[in-house]
N, C-alpha and C. Protein backbone atom coordinates (compact mmCIF):
# COMPACT_ATOMS: atom_id res chain seq x y z
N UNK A 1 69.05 63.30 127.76
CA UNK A 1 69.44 62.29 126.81
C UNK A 1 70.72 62.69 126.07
N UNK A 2 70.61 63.91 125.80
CA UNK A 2 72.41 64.82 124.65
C UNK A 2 73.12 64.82 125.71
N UNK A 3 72.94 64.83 127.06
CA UNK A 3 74.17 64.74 127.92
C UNK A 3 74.75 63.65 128.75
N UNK A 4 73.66 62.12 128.59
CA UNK A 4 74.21 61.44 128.56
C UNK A 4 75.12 60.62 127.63
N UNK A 5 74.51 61.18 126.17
CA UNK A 5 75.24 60.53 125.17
C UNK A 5 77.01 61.10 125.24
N UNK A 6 76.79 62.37 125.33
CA UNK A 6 78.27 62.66 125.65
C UNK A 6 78.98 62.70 127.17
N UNK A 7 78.25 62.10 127.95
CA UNK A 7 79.25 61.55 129.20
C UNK A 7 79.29 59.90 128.65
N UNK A 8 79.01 59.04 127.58
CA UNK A 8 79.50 58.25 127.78
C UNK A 8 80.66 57.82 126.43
N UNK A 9 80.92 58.62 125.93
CA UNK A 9 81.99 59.42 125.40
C UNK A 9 83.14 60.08 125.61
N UNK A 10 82.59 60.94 126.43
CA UNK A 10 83.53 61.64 127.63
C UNK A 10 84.22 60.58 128.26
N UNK A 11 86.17 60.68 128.15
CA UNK A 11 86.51 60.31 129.08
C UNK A 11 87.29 61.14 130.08
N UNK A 12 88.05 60.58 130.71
CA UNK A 12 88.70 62.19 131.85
C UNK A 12 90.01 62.61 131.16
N UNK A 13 90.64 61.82 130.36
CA UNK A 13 91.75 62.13 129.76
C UNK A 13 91.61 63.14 128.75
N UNK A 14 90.17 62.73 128.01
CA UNK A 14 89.90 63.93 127.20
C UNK A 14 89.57 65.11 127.86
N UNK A 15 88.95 64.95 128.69
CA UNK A 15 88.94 66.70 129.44
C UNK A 15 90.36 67.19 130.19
N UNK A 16 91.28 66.57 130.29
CA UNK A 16 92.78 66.56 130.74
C UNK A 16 93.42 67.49 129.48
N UNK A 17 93.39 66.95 128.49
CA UNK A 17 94.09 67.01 127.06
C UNK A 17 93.31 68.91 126.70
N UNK A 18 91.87 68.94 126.55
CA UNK A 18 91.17 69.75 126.71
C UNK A 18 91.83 71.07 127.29
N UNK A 19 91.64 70.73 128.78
CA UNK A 19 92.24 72.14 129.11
C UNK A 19 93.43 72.36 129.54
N UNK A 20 94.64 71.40 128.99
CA UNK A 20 95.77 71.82 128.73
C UNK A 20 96.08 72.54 127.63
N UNK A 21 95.32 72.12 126.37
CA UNK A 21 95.33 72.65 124.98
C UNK A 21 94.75 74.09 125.29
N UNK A 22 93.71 74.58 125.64
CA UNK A 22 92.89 75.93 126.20
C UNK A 22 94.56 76.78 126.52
N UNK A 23 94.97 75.91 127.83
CA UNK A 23 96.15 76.60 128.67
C UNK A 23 97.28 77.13 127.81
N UNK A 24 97.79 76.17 126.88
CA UNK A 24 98.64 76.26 125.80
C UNK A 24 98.43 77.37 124.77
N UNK A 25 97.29 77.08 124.89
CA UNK A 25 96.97 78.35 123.45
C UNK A 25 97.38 79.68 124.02
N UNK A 26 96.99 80.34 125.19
CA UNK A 26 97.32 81.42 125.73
C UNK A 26 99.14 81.56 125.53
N UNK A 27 99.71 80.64 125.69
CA UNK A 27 101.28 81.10 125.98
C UNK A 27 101.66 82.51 124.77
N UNK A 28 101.37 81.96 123.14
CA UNK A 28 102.08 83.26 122.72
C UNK A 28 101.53 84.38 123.08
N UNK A 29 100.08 84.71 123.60
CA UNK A 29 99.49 85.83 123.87
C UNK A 29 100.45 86.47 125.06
N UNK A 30 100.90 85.59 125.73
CA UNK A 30 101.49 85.68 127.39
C UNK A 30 102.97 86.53 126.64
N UNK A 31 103.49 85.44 125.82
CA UNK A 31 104.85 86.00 125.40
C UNK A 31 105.12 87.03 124.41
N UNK A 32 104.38 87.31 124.11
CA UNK A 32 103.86 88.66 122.72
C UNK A 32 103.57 89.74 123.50
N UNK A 33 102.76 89.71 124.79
CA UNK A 33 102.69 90.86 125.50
C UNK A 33 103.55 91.08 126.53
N UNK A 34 104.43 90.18 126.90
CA UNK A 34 105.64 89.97 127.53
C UNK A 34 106.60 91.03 126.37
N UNK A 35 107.16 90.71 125.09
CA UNK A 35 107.76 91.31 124.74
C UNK A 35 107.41 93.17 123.97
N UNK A 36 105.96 92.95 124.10
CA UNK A 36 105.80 94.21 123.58
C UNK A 36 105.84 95.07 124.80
N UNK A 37 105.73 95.10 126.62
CA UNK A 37 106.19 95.81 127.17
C UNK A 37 107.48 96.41 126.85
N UNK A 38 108.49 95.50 126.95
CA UNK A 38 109.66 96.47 126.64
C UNK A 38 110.07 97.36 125.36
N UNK A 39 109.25 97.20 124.26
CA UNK A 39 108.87 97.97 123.79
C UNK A 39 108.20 99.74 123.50
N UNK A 40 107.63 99.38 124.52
CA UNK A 40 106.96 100.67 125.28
C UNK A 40 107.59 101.61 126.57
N UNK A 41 108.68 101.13 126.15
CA UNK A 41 109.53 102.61 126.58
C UNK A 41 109.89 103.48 125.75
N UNK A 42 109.91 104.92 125.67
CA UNK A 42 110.03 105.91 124.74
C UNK A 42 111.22 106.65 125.49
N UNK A 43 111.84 107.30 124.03
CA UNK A 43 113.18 107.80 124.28
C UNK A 43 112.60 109.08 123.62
N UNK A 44 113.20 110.22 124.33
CA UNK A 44 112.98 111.48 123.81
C UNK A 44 114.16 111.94 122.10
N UNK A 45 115.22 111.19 121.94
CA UNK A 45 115.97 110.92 120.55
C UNK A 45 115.99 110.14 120.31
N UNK A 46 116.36 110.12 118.66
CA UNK A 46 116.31 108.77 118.04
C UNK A 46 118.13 109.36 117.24
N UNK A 47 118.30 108.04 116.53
CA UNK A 47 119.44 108.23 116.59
C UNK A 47 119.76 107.79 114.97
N UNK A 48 120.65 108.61 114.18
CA UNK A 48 121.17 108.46 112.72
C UNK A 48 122.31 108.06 112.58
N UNK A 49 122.22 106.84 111.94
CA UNK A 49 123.46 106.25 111.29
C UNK A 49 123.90 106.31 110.39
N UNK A 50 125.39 106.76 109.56
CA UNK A 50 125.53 106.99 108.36
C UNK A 50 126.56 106.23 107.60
N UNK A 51 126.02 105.34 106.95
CA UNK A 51 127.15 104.12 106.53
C UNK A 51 127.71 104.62 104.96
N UNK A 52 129.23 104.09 105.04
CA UNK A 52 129.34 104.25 103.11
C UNK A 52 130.01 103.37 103.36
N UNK A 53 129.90 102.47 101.87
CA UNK A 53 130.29 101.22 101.18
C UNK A 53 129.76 100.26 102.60
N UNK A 54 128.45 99.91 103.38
CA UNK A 54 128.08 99.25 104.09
C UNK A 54 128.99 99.51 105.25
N UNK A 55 129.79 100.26 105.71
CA UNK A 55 130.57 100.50 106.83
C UNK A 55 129.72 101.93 108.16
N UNK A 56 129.74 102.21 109.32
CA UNK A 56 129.15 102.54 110.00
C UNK A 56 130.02 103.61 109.97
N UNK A 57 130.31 105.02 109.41
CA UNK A 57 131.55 106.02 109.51
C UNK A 57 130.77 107.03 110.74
N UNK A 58 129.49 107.38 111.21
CA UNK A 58 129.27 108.30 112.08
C UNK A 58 127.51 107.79 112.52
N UNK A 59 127.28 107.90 113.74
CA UNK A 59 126.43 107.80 114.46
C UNK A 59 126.06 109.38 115.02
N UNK A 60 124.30 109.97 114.82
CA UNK A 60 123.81 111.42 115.96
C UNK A 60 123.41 111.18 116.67
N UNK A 61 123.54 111.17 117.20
CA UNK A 61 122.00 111.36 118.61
C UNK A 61 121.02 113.02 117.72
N UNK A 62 119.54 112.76 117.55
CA UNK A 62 119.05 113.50 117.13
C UNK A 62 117.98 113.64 118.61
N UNK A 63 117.80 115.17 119.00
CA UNK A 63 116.64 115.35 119.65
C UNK A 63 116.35 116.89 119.19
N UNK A 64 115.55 117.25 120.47
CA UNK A 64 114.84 118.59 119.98
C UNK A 64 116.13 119.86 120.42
N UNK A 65 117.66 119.20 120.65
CA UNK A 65 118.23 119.88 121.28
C UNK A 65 119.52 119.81 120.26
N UNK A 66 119.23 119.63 119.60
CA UNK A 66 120.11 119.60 118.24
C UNK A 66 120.48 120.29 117.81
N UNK A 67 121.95 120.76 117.95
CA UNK A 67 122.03 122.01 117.26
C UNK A 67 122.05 121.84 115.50
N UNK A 68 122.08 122.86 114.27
CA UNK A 68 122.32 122.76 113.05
C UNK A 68 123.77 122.14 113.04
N UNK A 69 123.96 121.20 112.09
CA UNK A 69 125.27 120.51 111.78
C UNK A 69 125.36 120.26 110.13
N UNK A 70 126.70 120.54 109.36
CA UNK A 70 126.47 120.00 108.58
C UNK A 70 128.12 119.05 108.16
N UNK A 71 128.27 117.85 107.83
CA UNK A 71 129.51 117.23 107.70
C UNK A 71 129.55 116.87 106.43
N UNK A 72 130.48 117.34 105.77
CA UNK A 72 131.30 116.14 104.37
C UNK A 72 131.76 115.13 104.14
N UNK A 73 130.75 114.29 103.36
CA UNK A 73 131.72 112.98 103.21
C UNK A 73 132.16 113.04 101.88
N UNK A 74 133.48 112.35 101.70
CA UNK A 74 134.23 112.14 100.72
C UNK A 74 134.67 110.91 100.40
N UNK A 75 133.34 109.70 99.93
CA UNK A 75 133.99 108.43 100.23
C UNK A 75 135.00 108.12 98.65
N UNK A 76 135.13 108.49 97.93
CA UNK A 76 136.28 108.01 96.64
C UNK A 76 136.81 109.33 95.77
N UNK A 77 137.33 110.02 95.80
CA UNK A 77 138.25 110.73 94.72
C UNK A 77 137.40 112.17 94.70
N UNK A 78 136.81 112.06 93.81
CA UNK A 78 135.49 113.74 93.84
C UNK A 78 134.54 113.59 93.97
N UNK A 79 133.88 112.79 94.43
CA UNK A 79 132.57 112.15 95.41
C UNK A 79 132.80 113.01 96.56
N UNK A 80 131.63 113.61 96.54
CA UNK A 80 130.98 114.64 98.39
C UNK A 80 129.86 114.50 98.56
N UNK A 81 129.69 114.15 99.72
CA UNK A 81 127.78 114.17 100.07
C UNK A 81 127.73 115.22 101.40
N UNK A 82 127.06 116.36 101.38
CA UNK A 82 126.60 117.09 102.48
C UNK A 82 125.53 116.22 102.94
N UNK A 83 126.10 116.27 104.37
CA UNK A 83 124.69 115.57 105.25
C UNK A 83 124.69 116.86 106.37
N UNK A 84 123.07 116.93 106.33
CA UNK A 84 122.55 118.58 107.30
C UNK A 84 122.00 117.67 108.28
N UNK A 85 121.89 118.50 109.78
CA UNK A 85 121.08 118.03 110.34
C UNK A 85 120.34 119.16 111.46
N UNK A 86 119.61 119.06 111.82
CA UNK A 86 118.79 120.10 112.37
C UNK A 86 117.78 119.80 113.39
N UNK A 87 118.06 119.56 114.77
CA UNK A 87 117.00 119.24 115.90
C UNK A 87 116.48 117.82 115.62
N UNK A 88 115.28 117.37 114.97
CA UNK A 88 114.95 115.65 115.12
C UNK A 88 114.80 115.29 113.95
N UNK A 89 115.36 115.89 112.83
CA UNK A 89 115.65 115.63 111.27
C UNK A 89 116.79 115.79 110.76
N UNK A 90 117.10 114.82 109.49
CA UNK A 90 118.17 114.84 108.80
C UNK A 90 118.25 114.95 107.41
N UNK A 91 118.98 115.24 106.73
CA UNK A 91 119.01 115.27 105.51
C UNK A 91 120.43 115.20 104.54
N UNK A 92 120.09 114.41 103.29
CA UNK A 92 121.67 115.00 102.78
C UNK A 92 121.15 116.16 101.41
N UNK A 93 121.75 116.85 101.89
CA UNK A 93 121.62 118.62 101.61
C UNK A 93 122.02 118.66 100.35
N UNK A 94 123.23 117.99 99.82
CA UNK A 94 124.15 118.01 98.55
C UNK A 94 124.80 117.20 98.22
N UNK A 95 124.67 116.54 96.90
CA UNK A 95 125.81 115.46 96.49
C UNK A 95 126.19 115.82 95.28
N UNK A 96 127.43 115.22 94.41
CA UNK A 96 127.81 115.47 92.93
C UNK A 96 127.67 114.26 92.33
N UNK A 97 126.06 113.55 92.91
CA UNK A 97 126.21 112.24 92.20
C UNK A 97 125.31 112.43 91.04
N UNK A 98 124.56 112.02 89.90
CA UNK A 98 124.24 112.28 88.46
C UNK A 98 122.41 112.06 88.83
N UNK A 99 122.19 111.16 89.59
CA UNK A 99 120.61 110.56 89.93
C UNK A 99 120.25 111.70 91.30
N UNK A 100 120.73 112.06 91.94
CA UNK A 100 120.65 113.06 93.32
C UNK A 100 119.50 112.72 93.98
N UNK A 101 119.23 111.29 94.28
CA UNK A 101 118.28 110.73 94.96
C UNK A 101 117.93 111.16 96.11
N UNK A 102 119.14 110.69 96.96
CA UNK A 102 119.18 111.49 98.42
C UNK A 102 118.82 112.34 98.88
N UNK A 103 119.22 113.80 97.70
CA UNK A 103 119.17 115.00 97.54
C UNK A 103 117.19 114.80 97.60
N UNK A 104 116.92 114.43 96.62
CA UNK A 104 115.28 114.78 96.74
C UNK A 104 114.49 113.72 97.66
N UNK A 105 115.31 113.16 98.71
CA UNK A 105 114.46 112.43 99.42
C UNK A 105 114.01 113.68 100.66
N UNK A 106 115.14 114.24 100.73
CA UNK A 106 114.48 115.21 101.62
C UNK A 106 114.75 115.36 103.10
N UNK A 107 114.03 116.27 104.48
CA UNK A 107 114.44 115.62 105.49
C UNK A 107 113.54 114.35 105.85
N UNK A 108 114.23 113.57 106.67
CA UNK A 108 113.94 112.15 107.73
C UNK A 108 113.58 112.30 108.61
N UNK A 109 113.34 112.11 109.49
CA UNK A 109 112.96 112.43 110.97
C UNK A 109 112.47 110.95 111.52
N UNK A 110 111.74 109.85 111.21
CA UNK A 110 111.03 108.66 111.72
C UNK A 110 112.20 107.70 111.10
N UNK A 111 111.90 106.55 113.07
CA UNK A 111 112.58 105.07 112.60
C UNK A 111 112.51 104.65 111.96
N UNK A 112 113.50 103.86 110.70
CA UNK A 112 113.41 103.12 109.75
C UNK A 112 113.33 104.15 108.06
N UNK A 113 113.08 105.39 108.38
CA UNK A 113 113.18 106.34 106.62
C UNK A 113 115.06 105.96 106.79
N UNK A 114 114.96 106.27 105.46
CA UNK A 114 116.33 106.10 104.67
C UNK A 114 116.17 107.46 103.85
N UNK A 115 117.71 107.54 103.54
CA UNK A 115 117.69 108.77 102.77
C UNK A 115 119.25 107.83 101.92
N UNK A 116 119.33 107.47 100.65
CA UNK A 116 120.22 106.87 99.97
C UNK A 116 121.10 107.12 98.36
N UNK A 117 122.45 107.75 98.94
CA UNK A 117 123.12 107.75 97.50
C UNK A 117 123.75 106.68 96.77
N UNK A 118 122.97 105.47 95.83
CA UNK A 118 123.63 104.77 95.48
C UNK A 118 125.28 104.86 94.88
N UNK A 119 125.58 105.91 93.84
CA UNK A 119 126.59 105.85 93.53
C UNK A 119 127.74 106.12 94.32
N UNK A 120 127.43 106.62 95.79
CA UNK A 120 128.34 107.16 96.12
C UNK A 120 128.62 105.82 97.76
N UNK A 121 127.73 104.90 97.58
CA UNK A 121 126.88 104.10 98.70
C UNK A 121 126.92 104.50 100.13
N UNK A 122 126.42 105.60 100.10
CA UNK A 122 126.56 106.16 101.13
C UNK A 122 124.83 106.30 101.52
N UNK A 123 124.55 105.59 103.34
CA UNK A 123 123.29 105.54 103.58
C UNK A 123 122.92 106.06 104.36
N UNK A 124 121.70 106.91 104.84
CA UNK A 124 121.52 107.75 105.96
C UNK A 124 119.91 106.89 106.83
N UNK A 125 120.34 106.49 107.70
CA UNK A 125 119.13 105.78 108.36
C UNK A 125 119.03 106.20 109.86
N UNK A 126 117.41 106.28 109.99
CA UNK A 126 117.01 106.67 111.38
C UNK A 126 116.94 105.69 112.13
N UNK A 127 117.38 105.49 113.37
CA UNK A 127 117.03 103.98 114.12
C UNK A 127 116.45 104.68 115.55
N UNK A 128 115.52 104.24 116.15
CA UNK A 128 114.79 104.22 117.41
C UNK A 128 113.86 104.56 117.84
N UNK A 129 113.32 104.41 118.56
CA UNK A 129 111.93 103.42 119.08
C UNK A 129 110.50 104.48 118.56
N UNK A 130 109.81 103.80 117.58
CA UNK A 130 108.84 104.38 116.66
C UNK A 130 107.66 105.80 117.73
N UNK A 131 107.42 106.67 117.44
CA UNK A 131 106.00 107.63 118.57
C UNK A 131 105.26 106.92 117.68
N UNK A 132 104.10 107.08 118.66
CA UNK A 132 102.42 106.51 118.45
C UNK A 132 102.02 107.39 117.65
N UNK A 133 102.33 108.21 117.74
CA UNK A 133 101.56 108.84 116.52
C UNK A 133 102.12 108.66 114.69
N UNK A 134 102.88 107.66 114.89
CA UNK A 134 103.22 107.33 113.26
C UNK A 134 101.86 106.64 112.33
N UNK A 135 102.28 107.40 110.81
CA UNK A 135 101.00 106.57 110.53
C UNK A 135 101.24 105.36 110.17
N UNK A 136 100.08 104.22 110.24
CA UNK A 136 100.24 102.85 110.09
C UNK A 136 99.22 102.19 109.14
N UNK A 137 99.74 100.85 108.57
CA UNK A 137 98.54 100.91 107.14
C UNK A 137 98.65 99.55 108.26
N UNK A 138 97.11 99.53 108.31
CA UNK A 138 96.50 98.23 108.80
C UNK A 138 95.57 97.56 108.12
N UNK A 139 96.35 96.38 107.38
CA UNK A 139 95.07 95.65 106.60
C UNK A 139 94.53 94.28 107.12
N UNK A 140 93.32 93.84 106.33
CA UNK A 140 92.51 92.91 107.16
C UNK A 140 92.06 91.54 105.87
């Protein structure tokens, strides 16, 4: 009797509509795991960019083959920032700016840390492709 009431309800267009909508729903799953493959290639370095006044003045390649480096920047008059670097971390070592932010951020090593002297706007950022073993805050 409940299944004739809904075959005469049922028409075929609605079961048409049905499992096109089903079919549809899958696409972002399709294209989300489409783009997170390429994702999942891992690079043995990641790489530091060091901008002042928003300009790109030096790019590292950081790996485990890194030798110790350390360079001076001098972006205005008696403004210096030591930037160190050492195998798959970076740091700026020394500045003569008054807040020495940078200075106590410390070394970097993971995509996306910053290490930043406002007064001097000089920015130190890690870019490339995150290890699995980073920690991650997952909320629900």
């Amino acid at each position: 009797m409940f299944w004739n009431e809904i075959k005469k309800q049922f028409k075929i267009f609605d079961g048409i509509i049905i499992i096109c909508l089903i079919i549809l729903s899958f696409i972002p799953y399709v294209l989300f795991g489409y783009n997170a493959l390429g994702e999942d290639i891992k690079t043995d370095e990641t790489t530091a960019v060091i901008s002042i006044d928003g300009k790109e003045v030096d790019r590292f390649k950081l790996s485990d083959s890194t030798k110790h480096k350390e360079v001076t920047y001098r972006p205005k008059g008696k403004q210096y920032n030591i930037v160190e670097m050492e195998g798959r971390r970076i740091r700026v070592k020394e500045d003569n700016s008054p807040d020495q932010i940078a200075v106590h951020t410390g070394w970097i090593s993971k995509p996306g840390q910053t290490a930043i002297c406002l007064p001097h706007r000089l920015i130190v950022e890690i870019i490339g492709v995150p290890d699995e073993e980073d920690d991650m805050i997952i909320t629900y």
